[in-house]
N, C-alpha and C. Protein backbone atom coordinates (compact mmCIF):
# COMPACT_ATOMS: atom_id res chain seq x y z
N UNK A 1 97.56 70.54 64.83
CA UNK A 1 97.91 70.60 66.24
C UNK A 1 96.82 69.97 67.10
N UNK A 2 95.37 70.16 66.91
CA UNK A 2 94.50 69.45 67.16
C UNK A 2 94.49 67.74 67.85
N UNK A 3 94.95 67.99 66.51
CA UNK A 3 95.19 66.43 66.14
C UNK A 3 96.00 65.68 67.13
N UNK A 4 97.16 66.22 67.62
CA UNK A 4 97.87 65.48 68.38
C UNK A 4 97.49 65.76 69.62
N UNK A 5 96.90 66.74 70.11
CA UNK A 5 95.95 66.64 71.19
C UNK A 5 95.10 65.81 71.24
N UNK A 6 94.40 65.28 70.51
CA UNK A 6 93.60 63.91 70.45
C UNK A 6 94.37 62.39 71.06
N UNK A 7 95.62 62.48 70.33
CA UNK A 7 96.42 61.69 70.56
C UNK A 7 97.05 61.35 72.14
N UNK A 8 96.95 61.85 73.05
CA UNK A 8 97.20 62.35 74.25
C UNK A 8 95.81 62.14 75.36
N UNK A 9 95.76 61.47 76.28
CA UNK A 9 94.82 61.45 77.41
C UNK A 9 95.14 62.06 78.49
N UNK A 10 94.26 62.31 79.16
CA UNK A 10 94.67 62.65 80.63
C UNK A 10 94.48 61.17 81.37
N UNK A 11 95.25 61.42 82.91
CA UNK A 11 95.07 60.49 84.12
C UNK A 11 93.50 60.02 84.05
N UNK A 12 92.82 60.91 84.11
CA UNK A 12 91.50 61.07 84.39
C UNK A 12 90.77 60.38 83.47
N UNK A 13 91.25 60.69 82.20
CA UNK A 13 90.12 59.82 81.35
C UNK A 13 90.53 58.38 81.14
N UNK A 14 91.72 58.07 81.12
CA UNK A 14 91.96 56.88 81.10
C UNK A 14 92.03 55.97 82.03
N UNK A 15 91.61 56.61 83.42
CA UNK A 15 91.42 55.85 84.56
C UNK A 15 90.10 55.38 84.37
N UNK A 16 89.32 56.47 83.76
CA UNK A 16 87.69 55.86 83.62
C UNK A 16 87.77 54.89 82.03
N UNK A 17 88.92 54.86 81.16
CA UNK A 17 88.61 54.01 80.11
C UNK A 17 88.86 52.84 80.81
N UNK A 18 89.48 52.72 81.70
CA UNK A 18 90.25 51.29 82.32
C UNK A 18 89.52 51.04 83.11
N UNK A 19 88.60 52.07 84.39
CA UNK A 19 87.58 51.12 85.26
C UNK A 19 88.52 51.37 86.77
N UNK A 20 89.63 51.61 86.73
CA UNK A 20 90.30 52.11 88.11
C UNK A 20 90.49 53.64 88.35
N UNK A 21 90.97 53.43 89.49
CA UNK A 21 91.43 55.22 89.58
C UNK A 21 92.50 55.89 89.32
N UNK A 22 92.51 57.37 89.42
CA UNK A 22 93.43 57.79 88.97
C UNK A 22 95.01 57.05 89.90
N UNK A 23 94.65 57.20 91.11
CA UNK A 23 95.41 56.66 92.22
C UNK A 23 96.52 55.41 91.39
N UNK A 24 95.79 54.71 91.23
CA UNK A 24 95.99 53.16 90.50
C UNK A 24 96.84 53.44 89.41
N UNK A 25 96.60 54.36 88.72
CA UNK A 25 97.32 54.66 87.27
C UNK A 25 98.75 55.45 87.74
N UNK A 26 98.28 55.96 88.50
CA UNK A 26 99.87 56.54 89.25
C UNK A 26 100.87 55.73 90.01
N UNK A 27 100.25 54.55 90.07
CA UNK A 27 101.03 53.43 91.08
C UNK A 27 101.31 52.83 90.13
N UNK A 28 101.05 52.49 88.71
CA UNK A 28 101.46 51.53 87.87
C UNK A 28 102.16 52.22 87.35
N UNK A 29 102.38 53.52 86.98
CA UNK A 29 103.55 54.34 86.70
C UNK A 29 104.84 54.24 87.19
N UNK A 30 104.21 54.59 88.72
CA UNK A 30 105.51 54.34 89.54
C UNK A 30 106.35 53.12 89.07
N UNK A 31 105.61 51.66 89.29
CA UNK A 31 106.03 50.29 89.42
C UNK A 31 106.55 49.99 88.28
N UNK A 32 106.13 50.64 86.67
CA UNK A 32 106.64 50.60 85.50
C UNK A 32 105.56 49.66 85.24
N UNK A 33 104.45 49.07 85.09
CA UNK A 33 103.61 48.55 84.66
C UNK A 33 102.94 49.09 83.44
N UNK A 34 102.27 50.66 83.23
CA UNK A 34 101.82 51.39 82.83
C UNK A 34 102.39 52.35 83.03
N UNK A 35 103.27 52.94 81.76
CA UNK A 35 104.51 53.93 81.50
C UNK A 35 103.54 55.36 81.21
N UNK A 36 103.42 56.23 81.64
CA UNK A 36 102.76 57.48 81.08
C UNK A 36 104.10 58.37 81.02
N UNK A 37 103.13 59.11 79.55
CA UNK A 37 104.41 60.28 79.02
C UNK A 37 103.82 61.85 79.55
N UNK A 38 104.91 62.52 79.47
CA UNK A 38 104.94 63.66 80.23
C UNK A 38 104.56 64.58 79.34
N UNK A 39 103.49 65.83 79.99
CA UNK A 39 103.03 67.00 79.10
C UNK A 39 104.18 67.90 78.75
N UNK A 40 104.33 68.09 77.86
CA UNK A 40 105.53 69.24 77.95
C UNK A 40 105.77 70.53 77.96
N UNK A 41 104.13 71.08 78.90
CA UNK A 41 104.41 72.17 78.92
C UNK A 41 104.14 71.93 81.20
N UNK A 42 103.19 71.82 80.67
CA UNK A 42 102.91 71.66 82.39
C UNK A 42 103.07 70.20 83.05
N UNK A 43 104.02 69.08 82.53
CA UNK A 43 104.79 68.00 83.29
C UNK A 43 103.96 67.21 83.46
N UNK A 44 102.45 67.28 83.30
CA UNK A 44 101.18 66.34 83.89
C UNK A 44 101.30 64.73 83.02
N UNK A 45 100.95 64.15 83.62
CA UNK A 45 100.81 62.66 83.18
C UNK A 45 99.79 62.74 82.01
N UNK A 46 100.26 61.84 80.65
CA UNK A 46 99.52 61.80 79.79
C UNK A 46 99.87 60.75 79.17
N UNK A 47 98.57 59.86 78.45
CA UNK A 47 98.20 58.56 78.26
C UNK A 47 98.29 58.69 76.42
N UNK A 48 99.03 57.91 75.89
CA UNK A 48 98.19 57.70 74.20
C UNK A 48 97.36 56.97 74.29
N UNK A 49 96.51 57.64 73.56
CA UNK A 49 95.07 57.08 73.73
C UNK A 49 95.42 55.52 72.74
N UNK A 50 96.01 55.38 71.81
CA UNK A 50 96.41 54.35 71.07
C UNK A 50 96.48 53.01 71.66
N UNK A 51 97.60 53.48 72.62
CA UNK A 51 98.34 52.05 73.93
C UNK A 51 96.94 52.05 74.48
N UNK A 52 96.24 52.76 75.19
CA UNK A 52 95.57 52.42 75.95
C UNK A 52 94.03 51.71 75.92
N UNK A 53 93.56 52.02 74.20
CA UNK A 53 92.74 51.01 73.38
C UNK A 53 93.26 49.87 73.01
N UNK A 54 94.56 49.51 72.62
CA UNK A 54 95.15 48.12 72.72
C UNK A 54 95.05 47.65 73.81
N UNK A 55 95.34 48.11 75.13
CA UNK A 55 95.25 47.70 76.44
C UNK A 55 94.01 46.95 76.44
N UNK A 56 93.21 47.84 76.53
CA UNK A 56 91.73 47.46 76.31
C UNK A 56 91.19 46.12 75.66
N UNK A 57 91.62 45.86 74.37
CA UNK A 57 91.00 45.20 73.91
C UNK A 57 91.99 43.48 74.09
N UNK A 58 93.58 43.73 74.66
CA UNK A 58 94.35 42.57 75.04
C UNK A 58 93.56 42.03 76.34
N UNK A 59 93.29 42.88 77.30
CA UNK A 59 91.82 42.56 78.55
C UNK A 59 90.98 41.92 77.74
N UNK A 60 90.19 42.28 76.86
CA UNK A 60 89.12 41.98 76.74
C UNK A 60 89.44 40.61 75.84
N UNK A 61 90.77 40.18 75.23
CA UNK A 61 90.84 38.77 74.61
C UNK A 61 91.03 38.09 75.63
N UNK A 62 91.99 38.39 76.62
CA UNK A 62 92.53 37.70 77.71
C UNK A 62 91.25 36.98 79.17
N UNK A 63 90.43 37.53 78.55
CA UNK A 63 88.92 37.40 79.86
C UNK A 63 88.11 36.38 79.18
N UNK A 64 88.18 36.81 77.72
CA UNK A 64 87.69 35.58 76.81
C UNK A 64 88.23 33.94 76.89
N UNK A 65 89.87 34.11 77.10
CA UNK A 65 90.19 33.09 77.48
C UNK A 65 90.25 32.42 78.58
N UNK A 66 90.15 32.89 79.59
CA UNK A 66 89.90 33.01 81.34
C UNK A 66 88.83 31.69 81.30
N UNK A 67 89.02 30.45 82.40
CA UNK A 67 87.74 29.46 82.59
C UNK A 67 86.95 30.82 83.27
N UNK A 68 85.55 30.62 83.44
CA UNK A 68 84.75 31.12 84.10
C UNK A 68 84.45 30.65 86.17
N UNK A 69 84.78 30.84 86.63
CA UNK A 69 84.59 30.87 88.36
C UNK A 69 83.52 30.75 88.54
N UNK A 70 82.75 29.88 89.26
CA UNK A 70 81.41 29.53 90.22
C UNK A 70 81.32 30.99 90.87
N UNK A 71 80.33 31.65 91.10
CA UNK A 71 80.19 32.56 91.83
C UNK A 71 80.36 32.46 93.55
N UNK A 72 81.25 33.23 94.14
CA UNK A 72 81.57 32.61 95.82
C UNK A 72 80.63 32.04 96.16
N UNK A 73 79.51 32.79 96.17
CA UNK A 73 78.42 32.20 97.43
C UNK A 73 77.47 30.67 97.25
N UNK A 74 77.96 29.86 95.54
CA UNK A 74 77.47 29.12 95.68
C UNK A 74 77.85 27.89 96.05
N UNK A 75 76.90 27.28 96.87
CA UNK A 75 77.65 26.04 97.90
C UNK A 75 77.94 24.66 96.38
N UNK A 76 79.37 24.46 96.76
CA UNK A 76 80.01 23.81 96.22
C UNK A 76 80.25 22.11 96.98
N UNK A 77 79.75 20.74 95.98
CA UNK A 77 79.64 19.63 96.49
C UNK A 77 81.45 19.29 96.35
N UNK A 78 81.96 18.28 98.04
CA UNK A 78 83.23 18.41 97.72
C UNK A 78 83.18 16.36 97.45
N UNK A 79 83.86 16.05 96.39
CA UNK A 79 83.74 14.49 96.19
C UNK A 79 84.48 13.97 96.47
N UNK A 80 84.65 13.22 97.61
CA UNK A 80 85.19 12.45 98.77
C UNK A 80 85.62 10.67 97.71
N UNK A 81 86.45 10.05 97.66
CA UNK A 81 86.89 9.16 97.13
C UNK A 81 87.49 8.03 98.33
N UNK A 82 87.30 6.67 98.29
CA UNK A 82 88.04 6.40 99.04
C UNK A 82 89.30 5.91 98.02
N UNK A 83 90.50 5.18 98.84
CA UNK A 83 91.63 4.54 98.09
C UNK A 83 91.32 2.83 98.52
């Protein structure tokens, strides 16, 4: 029984595995983005921890592939061509 308690997150912790808030995790619920399953005794939002380490680590390929961005503040030369 343990065991499948393991299996199971709260809002809370998986807002901090992800880096947003709980707020955020409830809005992606809503929108169907991020589906959370229901406790079944007291109805509370609950995360498999499973999906939500895949999550994790599809971010973390997907950033890998990402070009990298100049940081805003650095002044950027613009190259003027004529025709």
């Amino acid at each position: 029984m343990e065991q499948d308690l393991k299996k199971f997150i709260t809002v809370k912790e998986t807002a901090k595995m992800l880096g947003v808030t709980p707020l955020t995790l409830r809005n992606w619920d809503k929108s169907g983005k991020l589906e959370a399953g229901r406790h079944p005794f007291n109805n509370y939002r609950v995360y498999q921890r499973q999906d939500i380490e895949k999550l994790l680590v599809e971010i973390a390929t997907n950033k890998e592939k990402r070009p990298t961005r100049p940081p805003k503040n650095r002044v950027r030369k613009l190259e003027v061509t004529h025709l």
